[in-house]
Protein backbone atom coordinates (compact mmCIF):
# COMPACT_ATOMS: atom_id res chain seq x y z
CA UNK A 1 11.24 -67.01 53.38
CA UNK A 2 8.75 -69.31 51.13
CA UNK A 3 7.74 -71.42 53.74
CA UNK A 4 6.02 -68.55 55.79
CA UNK A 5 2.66 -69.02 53.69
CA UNK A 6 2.57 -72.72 54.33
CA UNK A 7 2.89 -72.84 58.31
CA UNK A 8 -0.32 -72.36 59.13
CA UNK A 9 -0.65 -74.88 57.11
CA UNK A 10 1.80 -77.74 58.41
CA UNK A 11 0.79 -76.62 62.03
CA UNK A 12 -2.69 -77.05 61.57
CA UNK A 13 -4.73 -79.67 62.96
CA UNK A 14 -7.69 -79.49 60.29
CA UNK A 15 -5.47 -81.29 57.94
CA UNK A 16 -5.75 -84.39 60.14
CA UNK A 17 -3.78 -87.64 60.03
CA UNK A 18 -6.56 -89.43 58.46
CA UNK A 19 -4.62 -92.50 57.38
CA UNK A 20 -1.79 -93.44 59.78
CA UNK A 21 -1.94 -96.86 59.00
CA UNK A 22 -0.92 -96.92 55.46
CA UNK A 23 0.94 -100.17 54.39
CA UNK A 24 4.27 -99.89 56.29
CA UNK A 25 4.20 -103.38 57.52
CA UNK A 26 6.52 -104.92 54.25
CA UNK A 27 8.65 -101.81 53.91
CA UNK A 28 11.83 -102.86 55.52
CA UNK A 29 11.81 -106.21 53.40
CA UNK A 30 11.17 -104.24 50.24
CA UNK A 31 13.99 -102.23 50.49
CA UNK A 32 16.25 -104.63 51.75
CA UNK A 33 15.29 -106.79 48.58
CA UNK A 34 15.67 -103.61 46.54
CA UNK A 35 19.76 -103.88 47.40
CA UNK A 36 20.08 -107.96 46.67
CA UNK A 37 22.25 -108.08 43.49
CA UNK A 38 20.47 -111.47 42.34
CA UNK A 39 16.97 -112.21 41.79
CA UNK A 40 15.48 -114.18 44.45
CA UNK A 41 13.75 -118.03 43.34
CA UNK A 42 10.06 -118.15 41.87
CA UNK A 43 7.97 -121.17 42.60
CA UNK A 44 5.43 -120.16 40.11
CA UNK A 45 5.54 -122.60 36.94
CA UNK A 46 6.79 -120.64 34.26
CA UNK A 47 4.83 -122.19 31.60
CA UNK A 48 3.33 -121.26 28.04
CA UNK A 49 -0.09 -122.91 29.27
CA UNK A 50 -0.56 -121.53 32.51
CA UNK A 51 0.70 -117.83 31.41
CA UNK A 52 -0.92 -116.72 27.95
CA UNK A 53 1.33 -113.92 27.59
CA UNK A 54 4.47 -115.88 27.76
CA UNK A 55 2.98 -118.07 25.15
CA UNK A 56 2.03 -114.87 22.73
CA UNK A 57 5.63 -113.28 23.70
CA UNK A 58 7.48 -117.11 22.09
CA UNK A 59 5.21 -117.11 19.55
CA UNK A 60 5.99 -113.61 18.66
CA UNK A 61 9.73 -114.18 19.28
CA UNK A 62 9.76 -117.49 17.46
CA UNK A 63 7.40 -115.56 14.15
CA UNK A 64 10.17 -112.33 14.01
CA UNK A 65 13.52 -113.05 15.71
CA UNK A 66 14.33 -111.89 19.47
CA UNK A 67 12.64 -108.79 20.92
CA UNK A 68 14.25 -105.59 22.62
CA UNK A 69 13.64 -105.15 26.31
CA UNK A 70 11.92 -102.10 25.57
CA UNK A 71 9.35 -104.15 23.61
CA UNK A 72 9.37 -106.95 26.12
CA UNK A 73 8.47 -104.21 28.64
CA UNK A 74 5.75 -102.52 26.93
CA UNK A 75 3.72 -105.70 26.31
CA UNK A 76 4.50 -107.04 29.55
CA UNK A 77 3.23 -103.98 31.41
CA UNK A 78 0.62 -102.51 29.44
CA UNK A 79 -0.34 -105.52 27.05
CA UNK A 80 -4.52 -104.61 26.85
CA UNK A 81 -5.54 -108.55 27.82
CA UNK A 82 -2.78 -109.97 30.37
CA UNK A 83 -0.47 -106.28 30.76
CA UNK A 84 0.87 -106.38 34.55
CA UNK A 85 -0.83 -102.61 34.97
CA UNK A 86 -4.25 -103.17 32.92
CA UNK A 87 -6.03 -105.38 35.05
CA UNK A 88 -5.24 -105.42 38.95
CA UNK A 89 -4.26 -103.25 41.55
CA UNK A 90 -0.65 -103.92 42.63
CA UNK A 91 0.33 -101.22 45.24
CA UNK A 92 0.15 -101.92 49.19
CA UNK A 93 0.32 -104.28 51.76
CA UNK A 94 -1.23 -107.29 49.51
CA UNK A 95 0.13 -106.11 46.53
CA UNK A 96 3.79 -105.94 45.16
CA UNK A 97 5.28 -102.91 45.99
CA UNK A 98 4.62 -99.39 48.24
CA UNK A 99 4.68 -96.05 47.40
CA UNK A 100 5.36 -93.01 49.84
CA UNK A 101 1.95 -91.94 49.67
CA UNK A 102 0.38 -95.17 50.69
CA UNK A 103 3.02 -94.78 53.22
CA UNK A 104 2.14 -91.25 54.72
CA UNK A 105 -0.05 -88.53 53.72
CA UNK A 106 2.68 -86.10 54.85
CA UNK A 107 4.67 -86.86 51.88
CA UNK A 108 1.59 -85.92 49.63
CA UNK A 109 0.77 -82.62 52.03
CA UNK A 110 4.29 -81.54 51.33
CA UNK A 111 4.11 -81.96 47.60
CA UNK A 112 0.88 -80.08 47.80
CA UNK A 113 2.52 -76.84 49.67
CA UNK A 114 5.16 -77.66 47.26
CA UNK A 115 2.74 -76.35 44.35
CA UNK A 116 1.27 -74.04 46.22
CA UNK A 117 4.42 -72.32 47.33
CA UNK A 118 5.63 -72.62 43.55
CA UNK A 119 2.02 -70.83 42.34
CA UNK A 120 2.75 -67.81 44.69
CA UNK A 121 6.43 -68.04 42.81
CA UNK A 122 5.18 -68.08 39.89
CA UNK A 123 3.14 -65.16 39.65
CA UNK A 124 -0.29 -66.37 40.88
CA UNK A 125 -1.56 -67.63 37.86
CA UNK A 126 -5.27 -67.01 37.05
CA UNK A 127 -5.36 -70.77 35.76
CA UNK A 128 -3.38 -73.93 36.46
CA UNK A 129 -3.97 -77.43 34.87
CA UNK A 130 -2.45 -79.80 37.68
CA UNK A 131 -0.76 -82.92 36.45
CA UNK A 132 0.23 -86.31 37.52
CA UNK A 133 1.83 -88.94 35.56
CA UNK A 134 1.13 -92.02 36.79
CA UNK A 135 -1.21 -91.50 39.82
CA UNK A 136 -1.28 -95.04 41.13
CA UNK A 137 -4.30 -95.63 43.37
CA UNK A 138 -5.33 -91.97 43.26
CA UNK A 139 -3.38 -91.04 46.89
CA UNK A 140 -1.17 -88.31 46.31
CA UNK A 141 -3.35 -86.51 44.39
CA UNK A 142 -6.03 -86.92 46.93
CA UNK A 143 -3.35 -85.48 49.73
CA UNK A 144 -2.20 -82.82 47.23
CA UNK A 145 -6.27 -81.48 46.57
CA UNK A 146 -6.86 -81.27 50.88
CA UNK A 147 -3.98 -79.09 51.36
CA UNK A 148 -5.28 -76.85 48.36
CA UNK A 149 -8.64 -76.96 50.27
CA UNK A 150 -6.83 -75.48 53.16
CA UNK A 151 -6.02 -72.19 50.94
CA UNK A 152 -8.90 -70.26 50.15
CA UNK A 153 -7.11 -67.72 48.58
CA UNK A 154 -5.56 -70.45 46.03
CA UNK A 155 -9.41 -71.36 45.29
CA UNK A 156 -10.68 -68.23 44.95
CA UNK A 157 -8.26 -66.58 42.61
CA UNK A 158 -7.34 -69.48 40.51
CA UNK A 159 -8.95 -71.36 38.11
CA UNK A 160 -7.53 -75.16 38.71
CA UNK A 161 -8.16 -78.42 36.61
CA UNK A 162 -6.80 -81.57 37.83
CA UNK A 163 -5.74 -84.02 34.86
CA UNK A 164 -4.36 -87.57 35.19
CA UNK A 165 -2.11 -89.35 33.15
CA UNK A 166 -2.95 -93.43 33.96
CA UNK A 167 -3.39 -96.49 31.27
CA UNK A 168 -4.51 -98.83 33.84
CA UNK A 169 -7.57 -99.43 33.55
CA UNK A 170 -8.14 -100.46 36.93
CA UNK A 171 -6.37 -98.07 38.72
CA UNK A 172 -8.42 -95.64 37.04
CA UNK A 173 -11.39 -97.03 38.41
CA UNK A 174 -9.55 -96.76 42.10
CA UNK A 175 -8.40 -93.09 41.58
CA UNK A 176 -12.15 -92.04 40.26
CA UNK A 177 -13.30 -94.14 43.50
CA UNK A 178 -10.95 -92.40 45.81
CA UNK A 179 -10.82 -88.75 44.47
CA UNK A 180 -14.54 -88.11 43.00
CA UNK A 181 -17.86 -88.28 44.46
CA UNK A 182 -19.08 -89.67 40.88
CA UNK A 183 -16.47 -89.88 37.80
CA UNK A 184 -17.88 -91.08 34.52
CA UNK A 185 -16.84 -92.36 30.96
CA UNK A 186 -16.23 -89.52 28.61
CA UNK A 187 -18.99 -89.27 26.10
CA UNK A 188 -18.11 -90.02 22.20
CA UNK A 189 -19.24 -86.36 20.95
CA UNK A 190 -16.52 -85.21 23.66
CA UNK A 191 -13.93 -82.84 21.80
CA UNK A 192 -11.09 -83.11 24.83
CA UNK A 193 -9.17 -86.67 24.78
CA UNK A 194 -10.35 -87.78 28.01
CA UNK A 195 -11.51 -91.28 28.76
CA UNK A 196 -13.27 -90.76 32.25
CA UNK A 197 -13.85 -87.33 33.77
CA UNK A 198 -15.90 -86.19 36.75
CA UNK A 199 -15.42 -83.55 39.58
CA UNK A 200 -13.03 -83.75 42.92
CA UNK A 201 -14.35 -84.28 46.46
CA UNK A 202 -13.46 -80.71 46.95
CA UNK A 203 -14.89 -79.53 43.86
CA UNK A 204 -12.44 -79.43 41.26
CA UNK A 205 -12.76 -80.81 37.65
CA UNK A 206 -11.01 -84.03 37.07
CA UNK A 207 -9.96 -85.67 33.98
CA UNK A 208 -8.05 -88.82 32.76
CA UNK A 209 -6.10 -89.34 29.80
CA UNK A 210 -4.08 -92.48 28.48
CA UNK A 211 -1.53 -89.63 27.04
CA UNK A 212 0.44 -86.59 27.92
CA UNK A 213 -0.37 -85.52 24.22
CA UNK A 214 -3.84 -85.39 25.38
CA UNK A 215 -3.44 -83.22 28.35
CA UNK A 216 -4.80 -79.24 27.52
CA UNK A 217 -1.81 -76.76 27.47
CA UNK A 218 -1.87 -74.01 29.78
CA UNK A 219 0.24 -72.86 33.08
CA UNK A 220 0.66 -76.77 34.20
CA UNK A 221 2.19 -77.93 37.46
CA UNK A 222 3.72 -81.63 36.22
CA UNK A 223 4.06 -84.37 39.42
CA UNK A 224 5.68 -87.28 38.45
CA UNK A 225 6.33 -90.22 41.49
CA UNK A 226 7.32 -93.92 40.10
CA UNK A 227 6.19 -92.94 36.82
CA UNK A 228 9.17 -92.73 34.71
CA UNK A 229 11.19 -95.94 36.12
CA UNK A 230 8.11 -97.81 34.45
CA UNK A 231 8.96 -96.47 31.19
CA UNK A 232 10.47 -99.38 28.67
CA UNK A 233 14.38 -99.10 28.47
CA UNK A 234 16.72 -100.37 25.44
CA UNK A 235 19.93 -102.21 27.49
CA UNK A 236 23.16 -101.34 25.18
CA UNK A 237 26.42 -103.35 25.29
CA UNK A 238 30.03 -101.87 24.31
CA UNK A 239 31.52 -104.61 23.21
CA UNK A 240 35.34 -104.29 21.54
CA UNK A 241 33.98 -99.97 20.78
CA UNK A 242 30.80 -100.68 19.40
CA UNK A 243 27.35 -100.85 20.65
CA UNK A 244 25.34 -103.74 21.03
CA UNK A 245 21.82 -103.94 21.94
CA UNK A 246 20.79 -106.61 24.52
CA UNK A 247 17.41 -108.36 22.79
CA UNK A 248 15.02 -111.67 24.68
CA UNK A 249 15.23 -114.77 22.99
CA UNK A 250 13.67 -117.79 23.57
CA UNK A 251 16.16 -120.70 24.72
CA UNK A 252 16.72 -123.21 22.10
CA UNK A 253 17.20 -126.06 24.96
CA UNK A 254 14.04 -124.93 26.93
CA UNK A 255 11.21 -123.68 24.97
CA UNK A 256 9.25 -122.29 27.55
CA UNK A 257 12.08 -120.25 28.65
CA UNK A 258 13.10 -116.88 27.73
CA UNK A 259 16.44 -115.38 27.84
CA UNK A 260 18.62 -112.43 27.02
CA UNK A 261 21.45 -112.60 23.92
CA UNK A 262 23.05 -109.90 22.13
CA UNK A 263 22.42 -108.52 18.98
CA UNK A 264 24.83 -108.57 16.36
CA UNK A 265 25.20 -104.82 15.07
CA UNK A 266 25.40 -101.84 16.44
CA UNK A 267 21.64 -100.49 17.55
CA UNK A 268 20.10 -97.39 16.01
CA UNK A 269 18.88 -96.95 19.60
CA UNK A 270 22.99 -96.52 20.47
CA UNK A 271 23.75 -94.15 17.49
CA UNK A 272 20.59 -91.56 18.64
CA UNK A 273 20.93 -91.80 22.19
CA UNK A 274 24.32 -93.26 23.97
CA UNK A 275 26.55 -89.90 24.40
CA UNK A 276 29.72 -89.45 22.42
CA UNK A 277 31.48 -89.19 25.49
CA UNK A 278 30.28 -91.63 27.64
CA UNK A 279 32.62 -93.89 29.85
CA UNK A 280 30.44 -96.80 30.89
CA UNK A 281 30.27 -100.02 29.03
CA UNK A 282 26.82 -100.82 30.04
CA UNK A 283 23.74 -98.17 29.39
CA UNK A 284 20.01 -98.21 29.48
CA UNK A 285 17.99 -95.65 27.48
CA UNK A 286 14.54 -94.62 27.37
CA UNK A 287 12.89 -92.96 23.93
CA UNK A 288 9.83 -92.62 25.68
CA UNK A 289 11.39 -91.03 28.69
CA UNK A 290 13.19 -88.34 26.16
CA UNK A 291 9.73 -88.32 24.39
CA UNK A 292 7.86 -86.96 27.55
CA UNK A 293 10.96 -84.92 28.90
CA UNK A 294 10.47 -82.76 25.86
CA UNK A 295 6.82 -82.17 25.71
CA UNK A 296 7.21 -80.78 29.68
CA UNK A 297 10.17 -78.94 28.38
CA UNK A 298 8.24 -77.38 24.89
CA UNK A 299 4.87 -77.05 27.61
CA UNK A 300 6.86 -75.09 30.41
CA UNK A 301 8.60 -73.01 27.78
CA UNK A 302 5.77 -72.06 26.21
CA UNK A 303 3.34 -71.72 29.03
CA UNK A 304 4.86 -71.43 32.34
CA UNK A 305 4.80 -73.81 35.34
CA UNK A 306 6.99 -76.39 36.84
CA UNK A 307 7.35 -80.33 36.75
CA UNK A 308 8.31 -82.12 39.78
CA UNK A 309 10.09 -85.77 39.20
CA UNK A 310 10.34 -88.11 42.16
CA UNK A 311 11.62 -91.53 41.23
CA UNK A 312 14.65 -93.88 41.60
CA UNK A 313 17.12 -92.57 39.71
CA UNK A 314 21.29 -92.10 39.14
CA UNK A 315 22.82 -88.82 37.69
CA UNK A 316 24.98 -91.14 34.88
CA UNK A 317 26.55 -93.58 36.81
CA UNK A 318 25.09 -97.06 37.10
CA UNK A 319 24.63 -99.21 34.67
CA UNK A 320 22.34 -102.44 34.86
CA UNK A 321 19.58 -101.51 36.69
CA UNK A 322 16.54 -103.53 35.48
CA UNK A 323 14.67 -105.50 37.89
CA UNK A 324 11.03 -107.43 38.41
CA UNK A 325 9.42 -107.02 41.96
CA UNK A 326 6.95 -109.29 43.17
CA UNK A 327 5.12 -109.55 47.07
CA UNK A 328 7.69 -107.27 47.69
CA UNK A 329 10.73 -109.75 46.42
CA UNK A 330 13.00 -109.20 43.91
CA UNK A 331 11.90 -111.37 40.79
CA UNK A 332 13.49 -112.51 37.55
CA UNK A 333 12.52 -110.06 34.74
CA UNK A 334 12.12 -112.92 32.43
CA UNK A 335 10.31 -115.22 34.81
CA UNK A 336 6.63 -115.62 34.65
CA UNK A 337 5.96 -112.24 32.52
CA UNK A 338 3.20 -110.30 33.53
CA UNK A 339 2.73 -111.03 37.06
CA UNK A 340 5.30 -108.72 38.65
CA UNK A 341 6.13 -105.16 37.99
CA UNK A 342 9.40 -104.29 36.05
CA UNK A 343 11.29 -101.11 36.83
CA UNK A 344 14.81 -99.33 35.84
CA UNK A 345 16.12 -96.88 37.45
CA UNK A 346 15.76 -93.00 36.08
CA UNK A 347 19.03 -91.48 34.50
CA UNK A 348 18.43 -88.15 35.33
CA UNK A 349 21.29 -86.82 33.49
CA UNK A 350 19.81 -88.24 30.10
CA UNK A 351 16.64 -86.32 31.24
CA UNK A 352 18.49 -82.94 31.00
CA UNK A 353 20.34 -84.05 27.80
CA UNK A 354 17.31 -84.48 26.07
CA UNK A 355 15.07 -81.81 27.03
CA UNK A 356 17.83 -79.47 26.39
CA UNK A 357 18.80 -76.06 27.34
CA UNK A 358 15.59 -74.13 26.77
CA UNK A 359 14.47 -74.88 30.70
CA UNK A 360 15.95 -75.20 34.05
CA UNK A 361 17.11 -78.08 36.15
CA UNK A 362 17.30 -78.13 39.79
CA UNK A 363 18.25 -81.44 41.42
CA UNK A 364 18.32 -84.52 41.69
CA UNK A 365 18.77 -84.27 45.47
CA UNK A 366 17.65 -87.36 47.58
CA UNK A 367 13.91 -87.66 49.35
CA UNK A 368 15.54 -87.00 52.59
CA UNK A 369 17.14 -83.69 51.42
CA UNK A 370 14.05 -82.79 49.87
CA UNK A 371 11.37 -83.52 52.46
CA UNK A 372 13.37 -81.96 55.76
CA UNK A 373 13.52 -78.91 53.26
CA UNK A 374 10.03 -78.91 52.66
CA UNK A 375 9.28 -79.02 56.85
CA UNK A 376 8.53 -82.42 57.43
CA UNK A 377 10.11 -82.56 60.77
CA UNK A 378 7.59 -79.88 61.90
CA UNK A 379 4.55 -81.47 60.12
CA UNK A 380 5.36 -84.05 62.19
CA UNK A 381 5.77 -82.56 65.49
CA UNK A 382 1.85 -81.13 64.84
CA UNK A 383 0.80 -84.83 63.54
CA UNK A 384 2.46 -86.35 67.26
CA UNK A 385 1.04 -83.40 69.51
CA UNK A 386 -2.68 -84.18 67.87
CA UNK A 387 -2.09 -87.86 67.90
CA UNK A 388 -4.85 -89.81 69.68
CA UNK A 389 -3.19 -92.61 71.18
CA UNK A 390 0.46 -94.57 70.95
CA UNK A 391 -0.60 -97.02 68.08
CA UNK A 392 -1.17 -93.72 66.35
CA UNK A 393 2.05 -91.93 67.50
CA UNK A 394 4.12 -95.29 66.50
CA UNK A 395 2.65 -95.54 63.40
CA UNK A 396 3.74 -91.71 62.43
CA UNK A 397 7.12 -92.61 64.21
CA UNK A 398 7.54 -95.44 61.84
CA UNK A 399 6.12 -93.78 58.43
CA UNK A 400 8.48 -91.53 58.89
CA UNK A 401 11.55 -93.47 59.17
CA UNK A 402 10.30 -95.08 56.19
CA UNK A 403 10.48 -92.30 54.48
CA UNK A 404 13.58 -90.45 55.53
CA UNK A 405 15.77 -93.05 56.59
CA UNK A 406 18.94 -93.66 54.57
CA UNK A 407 18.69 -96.95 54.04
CA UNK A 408 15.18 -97.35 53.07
CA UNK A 409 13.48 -94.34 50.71
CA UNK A 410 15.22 -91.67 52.33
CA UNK A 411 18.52 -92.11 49.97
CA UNK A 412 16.93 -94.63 47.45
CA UNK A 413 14.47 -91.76 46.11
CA UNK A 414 15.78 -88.58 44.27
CA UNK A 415 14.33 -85.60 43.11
CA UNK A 416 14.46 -83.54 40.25
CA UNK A 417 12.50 -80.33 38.66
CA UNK A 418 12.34 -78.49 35.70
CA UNK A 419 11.21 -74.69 35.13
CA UNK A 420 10.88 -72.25 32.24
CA UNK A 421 14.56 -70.11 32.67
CA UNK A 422 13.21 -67.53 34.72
CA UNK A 423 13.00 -69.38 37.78
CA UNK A 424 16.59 -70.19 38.20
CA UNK A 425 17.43 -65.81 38.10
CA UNK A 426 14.51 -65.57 40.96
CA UNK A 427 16.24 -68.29 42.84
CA UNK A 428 19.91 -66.95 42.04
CA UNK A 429 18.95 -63.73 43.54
CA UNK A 430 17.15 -65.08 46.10
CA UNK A 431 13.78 -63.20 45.92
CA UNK A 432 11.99 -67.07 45.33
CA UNK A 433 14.05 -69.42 47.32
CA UNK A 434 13.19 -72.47 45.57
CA UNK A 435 11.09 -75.00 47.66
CA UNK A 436 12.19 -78.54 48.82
CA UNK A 437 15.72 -78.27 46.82
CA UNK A 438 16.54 -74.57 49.33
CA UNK A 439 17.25 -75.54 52.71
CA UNK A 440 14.39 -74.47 55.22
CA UNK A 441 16.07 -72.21 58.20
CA UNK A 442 13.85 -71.56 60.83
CA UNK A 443 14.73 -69.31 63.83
C-alpha cells in the first residue's frame, strides 16, 4: 500500500510535537459563529473619518455608480494602504480567525507525506517546484519542509524549490521569519519575478511571488489551504429568468453607510459563468478562481504534478455564502471595511467546470475523510506515547478534535485535487492508491 513509505515516518519520534499549544483556545466559538445565519452586532463606529477606506470606497461609489462585490472585495482585502491582508497579521489566538496548521502540526506532517507519497507516484521526479497559495504565517509550509527533512532519499535524488504565492506584505515578512534563516528583497537586475527570496532552515531555496503567473513551470506540487475562499466573488440574482448582479451602494438616508441593491440588467459576469442548467436562484462566481484553476490545469498538463485544494467549499449547492469574520465573530461584510476578513465559500463544482476535461478530479471529500486516510489516528498514538506530561497529552487530545470533529473543521473543510489524466488509470487499477482520498487499511 502507499502508506508503507511514510510509517517510519508517522511513528517516529524525531519529528517531535514541537508546538502543541497552537491557538485552540477560540476554536469552538469560531465555528459555532461560522453556523449563525445573521451577522452578530459591531460596536466599532462605522464612520468615513475614523475608517479611510470606507471614505475612498463612498467616494468611489458616489464618483461611478455602485460597485460589484467582487470589487468591494478586492480593495477591501488587498487595497496597498488600508487592505485587511497588507498590513497586519490576522491568524491566531489574538487575531481573527485559525487555521489547521496553527492548530496542529500533524495536519501539516500529513500534507507533507501527502507530497511525498504523491512524488514516489509520480515517477520520482528529478525536480519539483513546491507551491503554496496563500501560505498565511509561513506554518504549513514549515511542517511540510521537516517531514521532507525526514527523507533523505527525497533530498538526495530530487532537486526541490519551494515558491510562495502571498500579497501580504506582512505575512511575508512572518513566513521569511519563520521558514528562513535570512530571506531578502529580490534585487532589481533579478530576471525571476520574485519579490523576496532566501534559503529554508533545512536548506532549500525559497521564493515569493505576488502571482501564480510568476511562479517557474516545471513538475509542481500546488497546496492550496484558505486560499481560494479569499478570492473576490460576483453574487448573481435570478430574478423573473434573468440574471441580476448584486452591486454596494451607498444608502441615500445614511451616507456613511453602505449597502447592497441590485443591478438592473442582466451581468456579463452571468452570461460567461452561471451554467445553462443551473437550478438555484442565488449563485456566487469567482473569475479569478477560474483564472487560477486553469493555469494549474494548463501547468499539470503540461508538466506533471498534482494540486491539493483544502478550503470551505460546496459541490453546487448553496447559495449565499459571503461572510466577514472578526475576533473570531461573525461580522457584517459591509460594516467597518477593512478590519475583518471576508470569505465565500469554494464551489468546487465550478472549479472542475472551468479547468475542464484535460486533468483529473478526485474529491471534494471532507477533512475528516481525508486526514484518518492519511493516518492521523496513528500519528497521534506516536505524538501521546512521546508526550511529556498531561498539559501536553490534552492539548494533542484537543487539537485533534478540532480538527476531525464533525461539527467543528472535521465536516466544515473539504478537499479536492487535480492531476494530469494519468493518475486517475494508476489509481483505477490500483497500482497508486491515491493518498488521503483511498481509505488507509492497516492489518
Amino acid at each position: 500500500m502507499w502508506w508503507f513509505f511514510s510509517f517510519e515516518i508517522m511513528m517516529s519520534s524525531n519529528v517531535r510535537f514541537k508546538h502543541f499549544g497552537r491557538t485552540v483556545n477560540h476554536v469552538r466559538s469560531v465555528f459555532a459563529a461560522r453556523n449563525v445565519g445573521r451577522y452578530q452586532s459591531s460596536k466599532t463606529e462605522n464612520s468615513p473619518d475614523s475608517n479611510p477606506l470606507l471614505k475612498y470606497l463612498t467616494m468611489k461609489i458616489k464618483a461611478t455608480g455602485p460597485i460589484t462585490v467582487a470589487e468591494y472585495m478586492r480593495e477591501v482585502l488587498t487595497n496597498p494602504f488600508k487592505g485587511y491582508y497588507m498590513h497586519h497579521d490576522m491568524l491566531g489566538e489574538h487575531g481573527d480567525f485559525v487555521t489547521s496548521p496553527e492548530i496542529s502540526q500533524i495536519f501539516g506532517e500529513l500534507i507533507g507525506i501527502w507530497c511525498i507519497s504523491e512524488w514516489i507516484s509520480g515517477g520520482k521526479s528529478k525536480s519539483l517546484n513546491l507551491v503554496e497559495l496563500g501560505p498565511g504565517r509561513g506554518s504549513l509550509m514549515g511542517d511540510i519542509l521537516r517531514v521532507f527533512n525526514q527523507f533523505q532519499y527525497l533530498l538526495n535524488t530530487c532537486d526541490i524549490s519551494i515558491h510562495l504565492v502571498e500579497v501580504s506584505p506582512k505575512l511575508s515578512e512572518i513566513q521569511a521569519l519563520n521558514l528562513t534563516e535570512k530571506s531578502t528583497e529580490a534585487k532589481h537586475e533579478d530576471t525571476s519575478s520574485c519579490y523576496k527570496t532566501g534559503i529554508t532552515k533545512t536548506g532549500l531555496p525559497i521564493n515569493w511571488y505576488y502571482h501564480i503567473q510568476d511562479v517557474p513551470s516545471g513538475y509542481t506540487f500546488y497546496i492550496a489551504h484558505e486560499f481560494f475562499d479569499a478570492l473576490p466573488i460576483h453574487k448573481l440574482q435570478k430574478m423573473q429568468d434573468e440574471w441580476r448582479e448584486i452591486l454596494i451602494d451607498v444608502d441615500p438616508d445614511i451616507p456613511q453607510k453602505l449597502r447592497f441593491v441590485l443591478g438592473s440588467s442582466c451581468s456579463l459576469i452571468a452570461k460567461t459563468f452561471v451554467q445553462a442548467d443551473e437550478k438555484r436562484n442565488h449563485v456566487e462566481v469567482c473569475p479569478e478562481a477560474a483564472i487560477i484553476i486553469q493555469k494549474l490545469a494548463n501547468q499539470l498538463t503540461k508538466y506533471g504534478g498534482a494540486a491539493l485544494i483544502a478550503d470551505y467549499g460546496h459541490s453546487g449547492d448553496k447559495e449565499d455564502t459571503f461572510r466577514g469574520f472578526r475576533s473570531h465573530q461573525l461580522h457584517n461584510v459591509l460594516l467597518n471595511p477593512g478590519t475583518a476578513d471576508l470569505t465565500a465559500d469554494v464551489d468546487f463544482n465550478f472549479l472542475k467546470t472551468m479547468a475542464g476535461n484535460t486533468v483529473s478530479f478526485f474529491g471534494p471529500i471532507t477533512q475528516h475523510e481525508f486526514l484518518k486516510n492519511m493516518g492521523i489516528n496513528l500519528r497521534l498514538k506516536v505524538l501521546m506515547e512521546n508526550a511529556k506530561d498531561d498539559t501536553m497529552q490534552k492539548h494533542l487530545m484537543q487539537s485533534y478534535d478540532v480538527l476531525m470533529n464533525p461539527d467543528k473543521m472535521g465536516k466544515r473543510f473539504q478537499f479536492f485535487s487535480i492531476f494530469p489524466p494519468g493518475r486517475l488509470e494508476q489509481t483505477s487499477k490500483n497500482k497508486y492508491p491515491l493518498a488521503g482520498f483511498t481509505e488507509l487499511e492497516m492489518s
